[in-house]
C-alpha atoms as a PDB file:
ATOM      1  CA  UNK A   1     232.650  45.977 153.407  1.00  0.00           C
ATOM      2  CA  UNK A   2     228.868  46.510 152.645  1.00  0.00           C
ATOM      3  CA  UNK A   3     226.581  43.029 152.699  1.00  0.00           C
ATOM      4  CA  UNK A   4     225.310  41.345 150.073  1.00  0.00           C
ATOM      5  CA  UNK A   5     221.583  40.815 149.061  1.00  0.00           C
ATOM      6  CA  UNK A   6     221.675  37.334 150.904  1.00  0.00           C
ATOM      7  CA  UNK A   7     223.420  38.082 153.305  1.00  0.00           C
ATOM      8  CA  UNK A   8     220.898  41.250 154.230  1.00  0.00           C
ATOM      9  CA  UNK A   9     217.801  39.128 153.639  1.00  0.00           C
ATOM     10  CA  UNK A  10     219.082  36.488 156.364  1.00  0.00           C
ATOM     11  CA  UNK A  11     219.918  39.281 158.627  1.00  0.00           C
ATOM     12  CA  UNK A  12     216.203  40.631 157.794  1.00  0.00           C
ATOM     13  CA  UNK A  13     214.670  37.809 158.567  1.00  0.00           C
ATOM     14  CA  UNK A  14     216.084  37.112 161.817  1.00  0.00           C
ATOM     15  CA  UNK A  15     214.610  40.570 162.651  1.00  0.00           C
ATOM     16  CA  UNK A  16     211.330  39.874 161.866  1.00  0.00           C
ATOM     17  CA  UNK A  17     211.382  36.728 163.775  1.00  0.00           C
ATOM     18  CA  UNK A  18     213.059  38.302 166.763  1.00  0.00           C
ATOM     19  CA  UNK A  19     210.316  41.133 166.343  1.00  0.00           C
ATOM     20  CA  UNK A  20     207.675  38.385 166.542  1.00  0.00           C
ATOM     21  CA  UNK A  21     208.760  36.897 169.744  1.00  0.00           C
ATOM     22  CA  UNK A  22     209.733  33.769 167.489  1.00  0.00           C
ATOM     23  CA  UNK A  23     213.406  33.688 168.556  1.00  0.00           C
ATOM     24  CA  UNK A  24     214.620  32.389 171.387  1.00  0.00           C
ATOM     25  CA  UNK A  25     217.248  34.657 173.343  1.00  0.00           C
ATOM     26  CA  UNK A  26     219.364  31.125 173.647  1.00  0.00           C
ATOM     27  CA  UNK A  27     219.787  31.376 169.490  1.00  0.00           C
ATOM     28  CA  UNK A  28     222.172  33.810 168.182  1.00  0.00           C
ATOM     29  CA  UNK A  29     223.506  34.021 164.072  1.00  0.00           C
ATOM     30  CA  UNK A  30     226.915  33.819 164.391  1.00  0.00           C
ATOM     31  CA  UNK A  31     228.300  34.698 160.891  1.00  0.00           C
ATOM     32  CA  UNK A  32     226.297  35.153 157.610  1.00  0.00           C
ATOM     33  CA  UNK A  33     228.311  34.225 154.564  1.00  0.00           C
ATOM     34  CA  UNK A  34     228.321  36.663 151.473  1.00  0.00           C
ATOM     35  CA  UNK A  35     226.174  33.726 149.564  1.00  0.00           C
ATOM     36  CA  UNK A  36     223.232  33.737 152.507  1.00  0.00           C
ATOM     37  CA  UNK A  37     224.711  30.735 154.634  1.00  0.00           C
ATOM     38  CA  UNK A  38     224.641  31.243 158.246  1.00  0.00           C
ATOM     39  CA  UNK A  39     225.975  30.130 161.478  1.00  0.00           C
ATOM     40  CA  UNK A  40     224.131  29.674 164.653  1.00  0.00           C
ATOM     41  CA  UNK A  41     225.086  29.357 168.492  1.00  0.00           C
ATOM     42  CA  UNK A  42     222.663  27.538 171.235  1.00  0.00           C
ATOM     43  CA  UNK A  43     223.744  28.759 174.056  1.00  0.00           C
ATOM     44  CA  UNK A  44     221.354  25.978 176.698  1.00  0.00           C
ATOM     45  CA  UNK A  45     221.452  23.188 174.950  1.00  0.00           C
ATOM     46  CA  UNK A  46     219.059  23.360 171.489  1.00  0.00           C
ATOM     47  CA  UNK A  47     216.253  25.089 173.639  1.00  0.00           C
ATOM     48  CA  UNK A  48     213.918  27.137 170.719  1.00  0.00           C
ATOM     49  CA  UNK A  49     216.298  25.395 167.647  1.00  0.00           C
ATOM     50  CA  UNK A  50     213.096  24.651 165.788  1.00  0.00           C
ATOM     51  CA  UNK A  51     210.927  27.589 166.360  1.00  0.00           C
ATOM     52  CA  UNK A  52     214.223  29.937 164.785  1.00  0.00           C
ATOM     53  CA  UNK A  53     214.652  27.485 162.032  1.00  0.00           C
ATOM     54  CA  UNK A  54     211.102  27.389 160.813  1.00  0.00           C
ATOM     55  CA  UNK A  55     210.897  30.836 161.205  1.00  0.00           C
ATOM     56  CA  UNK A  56     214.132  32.324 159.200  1.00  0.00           C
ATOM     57  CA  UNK A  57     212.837  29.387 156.647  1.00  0.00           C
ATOM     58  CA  UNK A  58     209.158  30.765 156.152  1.00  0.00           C
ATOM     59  CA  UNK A  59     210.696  34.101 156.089  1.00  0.00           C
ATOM     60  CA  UNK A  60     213.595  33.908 154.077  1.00  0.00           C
ATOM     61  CA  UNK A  61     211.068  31.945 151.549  1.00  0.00           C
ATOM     62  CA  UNK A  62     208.594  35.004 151.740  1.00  0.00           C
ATOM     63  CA  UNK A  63     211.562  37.069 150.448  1.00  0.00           C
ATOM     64  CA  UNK A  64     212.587  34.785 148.073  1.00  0.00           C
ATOM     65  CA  UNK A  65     209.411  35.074 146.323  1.00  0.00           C
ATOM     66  CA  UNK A  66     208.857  38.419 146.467  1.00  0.00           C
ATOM     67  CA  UNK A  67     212.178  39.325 144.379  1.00  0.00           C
END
C-alpha cells in the first residue's frame, strides 16, 4: 500500500528535521495516518518534545504552502 500525499509530507518533514539535528533520538513517529495525523513515542520522559513539534510544524507549514 503506497502513502498518501500527507502522509509522505509528515514523513518528509521529520527528515528534514532529523537532517538538521532538530530531533531528538528520544522522539520517534510511531504511525502516520493516510490523512497526515501522526503518532509519537518519548522514550525518557518528554526530553526534546518541543524542539520536534515546532519543527515538523514549521516544516510541514513550509510544504503546505508551497503546494
Amino acid at each position: 500500500m503506497r502513502n498518501t500525499p500527507e502522509q509522505d509530507m509528515v514523513w518528509r518533514a521529520n527528515s528534514l528535521c532529523e537532517a538538521e539535528g532538530r530531533v531528538s533520538n528520544n522522539v520517534v513517529i510511531q504511525r502516520v495516518e493516510p490523512n497526515g495525523r501522526y503518532w509519537i513515542e518519548t522514550r525518557n520522559g518528554n526530553n526534546g518534545l518541543t524542539a520536534f513539534v515546532e519543527c515538523m510544524n514549521e516544516k510541514m507549514r513550509a510544504a503546505s504552502t508551497a503546494r
